[in-house]
PDB file of N, CA and C in Angstrom:
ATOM      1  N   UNK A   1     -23.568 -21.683  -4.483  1.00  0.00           N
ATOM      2  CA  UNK A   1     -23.028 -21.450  -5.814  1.00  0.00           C
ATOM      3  C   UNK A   1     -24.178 -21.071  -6.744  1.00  0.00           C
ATOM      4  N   UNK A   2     -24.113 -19.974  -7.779  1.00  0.00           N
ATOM      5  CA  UNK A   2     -24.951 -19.602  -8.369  1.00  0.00           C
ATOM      6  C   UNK A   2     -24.872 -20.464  -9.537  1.00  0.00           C
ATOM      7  N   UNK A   3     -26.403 -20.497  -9.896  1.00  0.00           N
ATOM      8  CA  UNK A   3     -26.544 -21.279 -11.314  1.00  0.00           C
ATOM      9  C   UNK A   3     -26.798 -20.478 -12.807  1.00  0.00           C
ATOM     10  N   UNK A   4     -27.013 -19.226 -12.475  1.00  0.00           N
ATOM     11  CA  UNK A   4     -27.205 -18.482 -13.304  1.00  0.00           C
ATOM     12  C   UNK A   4     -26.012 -18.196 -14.059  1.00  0.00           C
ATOM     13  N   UNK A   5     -25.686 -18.109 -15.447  1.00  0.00           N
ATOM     14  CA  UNK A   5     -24.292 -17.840 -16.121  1.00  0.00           C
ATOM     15  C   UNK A   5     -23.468 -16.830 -15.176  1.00  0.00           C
ATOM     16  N   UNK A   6     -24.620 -15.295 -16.083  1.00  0.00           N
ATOM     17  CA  UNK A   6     -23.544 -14.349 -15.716  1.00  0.00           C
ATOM     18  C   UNK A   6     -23.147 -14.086 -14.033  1.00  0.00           C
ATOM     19  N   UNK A   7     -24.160 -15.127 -13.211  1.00  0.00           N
ATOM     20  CA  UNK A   7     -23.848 -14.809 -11.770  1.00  0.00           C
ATOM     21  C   UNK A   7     -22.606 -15.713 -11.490  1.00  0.00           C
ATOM     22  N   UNK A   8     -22.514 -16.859 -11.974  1.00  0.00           N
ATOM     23  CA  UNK A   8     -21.413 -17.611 -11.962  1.00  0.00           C
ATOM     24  C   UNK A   8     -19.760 -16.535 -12.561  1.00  0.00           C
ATOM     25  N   UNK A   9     -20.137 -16.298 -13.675  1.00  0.00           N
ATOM     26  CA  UNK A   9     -19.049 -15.399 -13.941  1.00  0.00           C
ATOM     27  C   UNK A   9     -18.539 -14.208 -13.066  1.00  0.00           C
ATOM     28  N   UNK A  10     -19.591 -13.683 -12.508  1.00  0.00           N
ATOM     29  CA  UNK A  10     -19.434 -12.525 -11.677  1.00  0.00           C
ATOM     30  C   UNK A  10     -18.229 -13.118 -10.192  1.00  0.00           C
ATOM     31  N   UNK A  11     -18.986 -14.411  -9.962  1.00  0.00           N
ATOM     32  CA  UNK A  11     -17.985 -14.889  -8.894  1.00  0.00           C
ATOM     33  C   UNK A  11     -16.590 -15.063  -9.290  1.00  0.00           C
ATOM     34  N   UNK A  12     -16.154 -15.972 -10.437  1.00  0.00           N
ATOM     35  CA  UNK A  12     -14.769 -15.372 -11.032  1.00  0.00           C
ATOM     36  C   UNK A  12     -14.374 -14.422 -11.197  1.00  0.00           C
ATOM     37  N   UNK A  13     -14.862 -13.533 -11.543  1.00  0.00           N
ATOM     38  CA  UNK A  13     -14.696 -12.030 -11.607  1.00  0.00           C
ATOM     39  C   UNK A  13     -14.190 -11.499 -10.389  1.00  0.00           C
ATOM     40  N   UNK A  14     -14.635 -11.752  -9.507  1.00  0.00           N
ATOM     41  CA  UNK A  14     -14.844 -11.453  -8.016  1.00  0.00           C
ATOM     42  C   UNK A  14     -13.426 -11.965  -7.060  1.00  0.00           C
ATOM     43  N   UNK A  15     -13.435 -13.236  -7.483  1.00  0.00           N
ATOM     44  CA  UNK A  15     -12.099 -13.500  -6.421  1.00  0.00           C
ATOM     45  C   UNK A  15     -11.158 -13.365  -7.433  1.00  0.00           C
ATOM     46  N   UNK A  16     -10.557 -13.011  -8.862  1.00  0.00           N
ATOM     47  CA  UNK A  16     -10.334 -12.753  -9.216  1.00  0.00           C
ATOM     48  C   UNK A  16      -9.315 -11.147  -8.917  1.00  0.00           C
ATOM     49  N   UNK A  17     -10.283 -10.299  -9.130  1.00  0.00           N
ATOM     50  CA  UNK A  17     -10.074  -9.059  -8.569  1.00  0.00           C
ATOM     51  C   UNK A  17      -9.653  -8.929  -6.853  1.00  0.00           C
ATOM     52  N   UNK A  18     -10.315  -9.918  -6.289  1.00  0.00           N
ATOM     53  CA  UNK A  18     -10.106  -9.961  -5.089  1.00  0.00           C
ATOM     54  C   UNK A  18      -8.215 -10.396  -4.597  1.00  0.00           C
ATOM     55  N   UNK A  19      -8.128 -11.210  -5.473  1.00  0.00           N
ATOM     56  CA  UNK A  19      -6.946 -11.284  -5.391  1.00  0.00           C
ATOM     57  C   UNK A  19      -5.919 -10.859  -5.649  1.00  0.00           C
ATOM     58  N   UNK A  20      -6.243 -10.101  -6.459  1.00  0.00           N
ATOM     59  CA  UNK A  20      -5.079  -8.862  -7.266  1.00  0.00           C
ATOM     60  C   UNK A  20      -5.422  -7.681  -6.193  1.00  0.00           C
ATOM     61  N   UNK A  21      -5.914  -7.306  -5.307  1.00  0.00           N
ATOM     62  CA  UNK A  21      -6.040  -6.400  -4.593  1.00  0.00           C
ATOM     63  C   UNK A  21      -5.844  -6.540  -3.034  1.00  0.00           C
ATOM     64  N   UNK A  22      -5.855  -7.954  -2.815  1.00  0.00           N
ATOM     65  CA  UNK A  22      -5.130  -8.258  -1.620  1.00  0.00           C
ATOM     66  C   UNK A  22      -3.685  -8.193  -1.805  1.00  0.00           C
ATOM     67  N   UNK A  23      -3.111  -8.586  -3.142  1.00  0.00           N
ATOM     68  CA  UNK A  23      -1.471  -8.788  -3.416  1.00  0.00           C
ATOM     69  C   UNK A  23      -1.110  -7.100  -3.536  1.00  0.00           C
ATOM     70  N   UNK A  24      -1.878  -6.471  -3.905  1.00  0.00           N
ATOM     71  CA  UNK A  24      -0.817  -5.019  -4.134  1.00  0.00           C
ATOM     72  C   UNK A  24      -1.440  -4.715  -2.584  1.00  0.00           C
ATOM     73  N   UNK A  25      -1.887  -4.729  -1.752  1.00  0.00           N
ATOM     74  CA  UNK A  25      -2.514  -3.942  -0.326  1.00  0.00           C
ATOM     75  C   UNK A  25      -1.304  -4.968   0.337  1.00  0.00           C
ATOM     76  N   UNK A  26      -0.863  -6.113   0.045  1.00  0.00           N
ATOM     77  CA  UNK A  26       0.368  -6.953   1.053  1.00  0.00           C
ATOM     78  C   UNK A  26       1.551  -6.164   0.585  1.00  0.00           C
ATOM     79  N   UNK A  27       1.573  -5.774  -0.727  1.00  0.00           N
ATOM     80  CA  UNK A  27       3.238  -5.139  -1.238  1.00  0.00           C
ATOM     81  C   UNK A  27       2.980  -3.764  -0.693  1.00  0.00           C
ATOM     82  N   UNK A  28       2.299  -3.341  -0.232  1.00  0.00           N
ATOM     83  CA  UNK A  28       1.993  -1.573   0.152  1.00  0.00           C
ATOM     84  C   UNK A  28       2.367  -1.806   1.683  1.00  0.00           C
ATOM     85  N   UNK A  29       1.951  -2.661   2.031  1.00  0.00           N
ATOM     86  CA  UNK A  29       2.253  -3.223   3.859  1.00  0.00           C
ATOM     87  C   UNK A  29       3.390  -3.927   4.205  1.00  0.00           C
ATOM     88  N   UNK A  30       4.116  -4.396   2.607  1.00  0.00           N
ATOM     89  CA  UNK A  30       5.722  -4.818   3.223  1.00  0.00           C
ATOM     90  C   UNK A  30       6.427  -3.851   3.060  1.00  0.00           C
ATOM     91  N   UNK A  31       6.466  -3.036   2.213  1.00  0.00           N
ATOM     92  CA  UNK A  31       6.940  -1.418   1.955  1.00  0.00           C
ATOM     93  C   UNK A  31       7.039  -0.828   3.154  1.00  0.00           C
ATOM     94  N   UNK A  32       5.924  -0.798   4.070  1.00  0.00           N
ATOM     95  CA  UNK A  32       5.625   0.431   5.399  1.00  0.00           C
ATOM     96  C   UNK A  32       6.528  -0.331   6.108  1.00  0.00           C
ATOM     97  N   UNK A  33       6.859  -1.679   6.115  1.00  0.00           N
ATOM     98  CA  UNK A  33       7.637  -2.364   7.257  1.00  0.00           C
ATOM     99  C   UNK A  33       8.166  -2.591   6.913  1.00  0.00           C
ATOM    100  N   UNK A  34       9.212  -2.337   6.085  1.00  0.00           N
ATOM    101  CA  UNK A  34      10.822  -1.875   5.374  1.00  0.00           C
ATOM    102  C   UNK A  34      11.263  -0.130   5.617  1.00  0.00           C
ATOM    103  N   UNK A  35      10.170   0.652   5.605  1.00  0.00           N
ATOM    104  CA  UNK A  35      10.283   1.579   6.201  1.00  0.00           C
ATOM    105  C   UNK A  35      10.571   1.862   7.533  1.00  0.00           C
ATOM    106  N   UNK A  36       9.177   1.266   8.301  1.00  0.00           N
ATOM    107  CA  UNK A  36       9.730   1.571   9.307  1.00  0.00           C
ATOM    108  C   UNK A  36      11.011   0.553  10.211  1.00  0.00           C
ATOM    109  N   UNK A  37      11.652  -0.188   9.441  1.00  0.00           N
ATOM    110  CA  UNK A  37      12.488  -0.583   9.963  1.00  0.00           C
ATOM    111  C   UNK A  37      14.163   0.712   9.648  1.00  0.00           C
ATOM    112  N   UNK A  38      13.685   0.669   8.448  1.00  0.00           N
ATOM    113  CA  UNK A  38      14.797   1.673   8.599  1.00  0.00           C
ATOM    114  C   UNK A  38      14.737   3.013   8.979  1.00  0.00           C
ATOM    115  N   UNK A  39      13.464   3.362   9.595  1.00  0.00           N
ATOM    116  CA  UNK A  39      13.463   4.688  10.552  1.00  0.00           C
ATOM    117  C   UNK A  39      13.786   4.388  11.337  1.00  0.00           C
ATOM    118  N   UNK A  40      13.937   3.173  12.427  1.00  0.00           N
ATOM    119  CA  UNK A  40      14.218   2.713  13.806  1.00  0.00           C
ATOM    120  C   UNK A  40      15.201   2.613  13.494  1.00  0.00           C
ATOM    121  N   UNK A  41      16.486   2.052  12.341  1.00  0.00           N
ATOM    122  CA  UNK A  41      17.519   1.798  12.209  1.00  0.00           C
ATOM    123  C   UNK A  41      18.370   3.225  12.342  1.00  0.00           C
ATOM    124  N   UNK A  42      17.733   3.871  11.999  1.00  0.00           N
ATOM    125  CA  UNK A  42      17.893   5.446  12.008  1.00  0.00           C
ATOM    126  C   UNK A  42      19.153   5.629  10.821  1.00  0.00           C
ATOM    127  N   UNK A  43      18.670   4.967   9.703  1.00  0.00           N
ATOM    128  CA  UNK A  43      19.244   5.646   8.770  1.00  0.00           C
ATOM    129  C   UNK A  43      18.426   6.115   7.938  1.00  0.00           C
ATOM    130  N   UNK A  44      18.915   7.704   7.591  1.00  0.00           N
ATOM    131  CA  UNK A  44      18.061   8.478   6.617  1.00  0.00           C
ATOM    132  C   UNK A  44      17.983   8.933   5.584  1.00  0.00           C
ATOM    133  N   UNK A  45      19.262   8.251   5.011  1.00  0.00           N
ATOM    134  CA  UNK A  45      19.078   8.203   3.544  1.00  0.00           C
ATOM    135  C   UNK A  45      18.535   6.854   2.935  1.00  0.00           C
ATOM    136  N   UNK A  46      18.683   5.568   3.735  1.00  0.00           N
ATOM    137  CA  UNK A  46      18.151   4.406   3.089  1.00  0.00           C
ATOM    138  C   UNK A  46      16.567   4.618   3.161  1.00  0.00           C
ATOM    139  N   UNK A  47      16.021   5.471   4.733  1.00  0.00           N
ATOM    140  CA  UNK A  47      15.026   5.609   4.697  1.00  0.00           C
ATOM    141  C   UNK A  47      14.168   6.460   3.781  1.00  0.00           C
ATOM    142  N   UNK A  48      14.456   7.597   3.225  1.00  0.00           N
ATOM    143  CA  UNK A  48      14.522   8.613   2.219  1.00  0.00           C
ATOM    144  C   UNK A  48      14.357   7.664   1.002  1.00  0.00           C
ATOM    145  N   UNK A  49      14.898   6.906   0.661  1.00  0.00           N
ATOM    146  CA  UNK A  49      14.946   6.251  -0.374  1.00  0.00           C
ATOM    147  C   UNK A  49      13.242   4.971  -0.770  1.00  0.00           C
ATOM    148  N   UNK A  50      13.667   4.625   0.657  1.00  0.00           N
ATOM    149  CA  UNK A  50      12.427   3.502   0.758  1.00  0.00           C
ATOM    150  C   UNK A  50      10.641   4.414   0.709  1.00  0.00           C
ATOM    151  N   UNK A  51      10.760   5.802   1.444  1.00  0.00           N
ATOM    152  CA  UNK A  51       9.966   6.791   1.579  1.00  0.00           C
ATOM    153  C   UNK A  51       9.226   6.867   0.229  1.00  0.00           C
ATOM    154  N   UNK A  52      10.239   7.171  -0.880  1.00  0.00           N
ATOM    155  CA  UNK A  52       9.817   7.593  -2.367  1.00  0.00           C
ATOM    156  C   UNK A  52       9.184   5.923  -2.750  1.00  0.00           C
ATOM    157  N   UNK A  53       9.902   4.771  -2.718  1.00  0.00           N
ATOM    158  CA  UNK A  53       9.191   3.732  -2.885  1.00  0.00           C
ATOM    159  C   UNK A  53       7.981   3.321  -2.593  1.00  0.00           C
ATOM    160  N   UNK A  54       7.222   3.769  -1.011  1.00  0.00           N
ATOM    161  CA  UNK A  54       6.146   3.688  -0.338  1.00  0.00           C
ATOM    162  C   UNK A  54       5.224   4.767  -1.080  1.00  0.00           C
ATOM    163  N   UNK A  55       5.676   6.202  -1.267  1.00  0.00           N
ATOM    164  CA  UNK A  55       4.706   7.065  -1.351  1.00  0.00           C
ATOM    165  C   UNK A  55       4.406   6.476  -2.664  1.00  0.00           C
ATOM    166  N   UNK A  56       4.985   5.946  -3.696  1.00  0.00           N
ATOM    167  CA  UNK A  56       4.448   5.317  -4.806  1.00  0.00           C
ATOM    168  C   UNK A  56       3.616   4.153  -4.875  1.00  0.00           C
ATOM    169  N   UNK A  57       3.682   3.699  -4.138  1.00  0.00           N
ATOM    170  CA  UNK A  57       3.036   2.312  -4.375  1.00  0.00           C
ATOM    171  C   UNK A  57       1.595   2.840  -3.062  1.00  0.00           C
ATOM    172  N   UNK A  58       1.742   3.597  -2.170  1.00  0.00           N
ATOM    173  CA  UNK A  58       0.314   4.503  -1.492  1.00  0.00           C
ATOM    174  C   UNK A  58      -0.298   5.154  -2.578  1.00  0.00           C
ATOM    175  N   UNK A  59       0.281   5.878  -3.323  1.00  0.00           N
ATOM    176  CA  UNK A  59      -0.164   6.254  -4.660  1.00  0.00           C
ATOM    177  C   UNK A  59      -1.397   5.718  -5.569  1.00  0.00           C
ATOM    178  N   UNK A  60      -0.039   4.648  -6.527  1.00  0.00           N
ATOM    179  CA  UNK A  60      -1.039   3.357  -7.180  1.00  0.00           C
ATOM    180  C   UNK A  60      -2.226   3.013  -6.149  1.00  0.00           C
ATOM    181  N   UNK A  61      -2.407   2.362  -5.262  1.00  0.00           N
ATOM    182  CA  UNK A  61      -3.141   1.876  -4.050  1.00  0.00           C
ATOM    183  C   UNK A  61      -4.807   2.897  -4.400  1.00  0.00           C
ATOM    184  N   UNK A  62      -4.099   4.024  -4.204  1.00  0.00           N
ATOM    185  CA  UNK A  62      -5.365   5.035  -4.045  1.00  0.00           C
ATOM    186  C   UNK A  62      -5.867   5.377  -5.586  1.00  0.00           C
ATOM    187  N   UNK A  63      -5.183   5.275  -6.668  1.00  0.00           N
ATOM    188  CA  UNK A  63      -5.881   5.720  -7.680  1.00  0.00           C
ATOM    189  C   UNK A  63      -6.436   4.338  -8.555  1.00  0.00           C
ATOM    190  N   UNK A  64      -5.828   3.000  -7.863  1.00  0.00           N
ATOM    191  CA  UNK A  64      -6.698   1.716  -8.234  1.00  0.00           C
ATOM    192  C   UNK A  64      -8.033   1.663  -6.984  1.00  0.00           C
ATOM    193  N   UNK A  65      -7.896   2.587  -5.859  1.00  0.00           N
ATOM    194  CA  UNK A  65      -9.414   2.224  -5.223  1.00  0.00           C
ATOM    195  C   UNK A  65      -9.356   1.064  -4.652  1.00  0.00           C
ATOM    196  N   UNK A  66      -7.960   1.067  -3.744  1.00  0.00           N
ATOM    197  CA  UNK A  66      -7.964  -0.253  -3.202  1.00  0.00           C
ATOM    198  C   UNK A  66      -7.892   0.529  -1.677  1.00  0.00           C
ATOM    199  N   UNK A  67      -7.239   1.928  -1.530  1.00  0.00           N
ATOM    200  CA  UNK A  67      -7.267   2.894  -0.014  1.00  0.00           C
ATOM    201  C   UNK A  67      -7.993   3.799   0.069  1.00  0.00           C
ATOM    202  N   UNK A  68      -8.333   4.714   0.827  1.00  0.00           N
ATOM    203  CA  UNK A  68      -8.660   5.945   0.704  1.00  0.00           C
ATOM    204  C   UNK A  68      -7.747   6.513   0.488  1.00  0.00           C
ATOM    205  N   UNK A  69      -7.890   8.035   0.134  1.00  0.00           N
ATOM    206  CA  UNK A  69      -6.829   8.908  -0.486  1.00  0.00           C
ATOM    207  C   UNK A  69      -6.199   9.870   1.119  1.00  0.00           C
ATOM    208  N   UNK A  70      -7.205   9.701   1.773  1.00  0.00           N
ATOM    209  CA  UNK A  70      -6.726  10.639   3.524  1.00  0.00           C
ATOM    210  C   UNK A  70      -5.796   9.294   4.028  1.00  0.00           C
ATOM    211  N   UNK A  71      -5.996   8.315   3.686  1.00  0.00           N
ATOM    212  CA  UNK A  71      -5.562   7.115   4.810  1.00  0.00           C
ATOM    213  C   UNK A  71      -4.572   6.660   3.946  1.00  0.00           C
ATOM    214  N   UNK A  72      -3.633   6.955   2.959  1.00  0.00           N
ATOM    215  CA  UNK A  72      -2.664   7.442   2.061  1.00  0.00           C
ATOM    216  C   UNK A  72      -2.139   8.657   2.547  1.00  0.00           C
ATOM    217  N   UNK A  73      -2.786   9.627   2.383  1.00  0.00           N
ATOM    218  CA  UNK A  73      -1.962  11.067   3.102  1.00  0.00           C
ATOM    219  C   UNK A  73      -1.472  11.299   4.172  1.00  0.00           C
ATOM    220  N   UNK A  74      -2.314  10.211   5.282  1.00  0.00           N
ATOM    221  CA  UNK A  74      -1.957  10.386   6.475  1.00  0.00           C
ATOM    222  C   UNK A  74      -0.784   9.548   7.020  1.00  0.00           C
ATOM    223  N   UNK A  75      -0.588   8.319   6.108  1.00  0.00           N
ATOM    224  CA  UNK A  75       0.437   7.632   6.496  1.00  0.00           C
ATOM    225  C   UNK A  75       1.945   8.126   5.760  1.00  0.00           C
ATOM    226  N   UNK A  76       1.584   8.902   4.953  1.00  0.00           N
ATOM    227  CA  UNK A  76       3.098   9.382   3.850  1.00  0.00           C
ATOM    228  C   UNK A  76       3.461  10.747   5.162  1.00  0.00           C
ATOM    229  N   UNK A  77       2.289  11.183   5.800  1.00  0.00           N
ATOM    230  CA  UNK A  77       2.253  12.860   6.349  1.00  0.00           C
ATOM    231  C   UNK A  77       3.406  12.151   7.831  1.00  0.00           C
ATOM    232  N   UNK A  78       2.782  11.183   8.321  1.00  0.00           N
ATOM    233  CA  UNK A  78       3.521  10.544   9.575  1.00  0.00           C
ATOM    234  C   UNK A  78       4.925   9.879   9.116  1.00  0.00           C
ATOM    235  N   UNK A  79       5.255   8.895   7.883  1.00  0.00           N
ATOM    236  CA  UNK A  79       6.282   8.783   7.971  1.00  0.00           C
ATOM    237  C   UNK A  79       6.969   9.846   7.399  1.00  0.00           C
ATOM    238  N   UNK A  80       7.123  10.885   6.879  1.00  0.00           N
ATOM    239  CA  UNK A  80       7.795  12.193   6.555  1.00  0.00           C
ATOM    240  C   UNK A  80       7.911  12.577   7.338  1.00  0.00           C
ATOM    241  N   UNK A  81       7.486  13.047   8.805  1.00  0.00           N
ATOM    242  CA  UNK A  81       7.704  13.495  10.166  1.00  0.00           C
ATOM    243  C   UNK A  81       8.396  12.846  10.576  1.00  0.00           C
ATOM    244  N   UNK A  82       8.898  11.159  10.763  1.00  0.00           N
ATOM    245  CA  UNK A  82       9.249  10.635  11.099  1.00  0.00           C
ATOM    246  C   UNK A  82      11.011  10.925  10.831  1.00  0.00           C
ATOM    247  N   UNK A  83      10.604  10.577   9.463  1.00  0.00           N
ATOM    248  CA  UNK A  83      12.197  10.416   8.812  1.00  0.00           C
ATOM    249  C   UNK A  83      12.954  11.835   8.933  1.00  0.00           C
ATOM    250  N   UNK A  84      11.876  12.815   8.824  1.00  0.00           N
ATOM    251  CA  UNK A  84      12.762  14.855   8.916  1.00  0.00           C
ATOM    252  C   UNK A  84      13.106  14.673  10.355  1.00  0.00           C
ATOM    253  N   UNK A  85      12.928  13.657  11.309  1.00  0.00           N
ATOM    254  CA  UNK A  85      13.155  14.095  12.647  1.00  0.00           C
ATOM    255  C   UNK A  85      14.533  12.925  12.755  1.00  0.00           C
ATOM    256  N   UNK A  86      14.570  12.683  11.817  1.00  0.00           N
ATOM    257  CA  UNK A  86      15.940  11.795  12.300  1.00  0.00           C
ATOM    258  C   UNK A  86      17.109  13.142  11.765  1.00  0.00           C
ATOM    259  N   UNK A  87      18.152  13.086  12.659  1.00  0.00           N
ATOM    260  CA  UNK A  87      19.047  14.245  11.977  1.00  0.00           C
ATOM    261  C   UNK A  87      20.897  13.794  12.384  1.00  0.00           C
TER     262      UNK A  87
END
């Protein structure tokens, strides 16, 4: 444990942030597995629906700097393949 003020503060600071960025990276990962449950369910309008929910919250994710922006693209690029192939 640091004894220094602002190093002490920095550690609040720290799990702080840390924790607000584990909670939106868990709501971005219950999203994908609400998705892909309803791609296996093979419905494609609930899935369509949940799709626009995910690509938003992959979105937020990447412009708070909690994902990369390819590792966002690549997972919206796969489930969009996914869901156009249900017919």
């Amino acid at each position: 444990m640091p004894n220094i003020k602002s190093a002490k503060k920095r550690v609040l600071v720290s799990e702080t942030r840390n924790a607000r960025n584990r909670s939106a990276i868990a709501e971005v990962r219950t999203s994908m597995r609400k998705l892909n449950a309803a791609i296996e369910s093979g419905d494609k309008a609930m899935a369509q629906e949940i799709f626009r929910e995910t690509s938003k919250l992959l979105d937020q994710a990447v412009s708070a700097g909690r994902i990369h922006i390819n590792t966002a693209a690549n997972k919206k690029s796969g489930f969009a393949k996914r869901i156009n192939a249900l017919a």
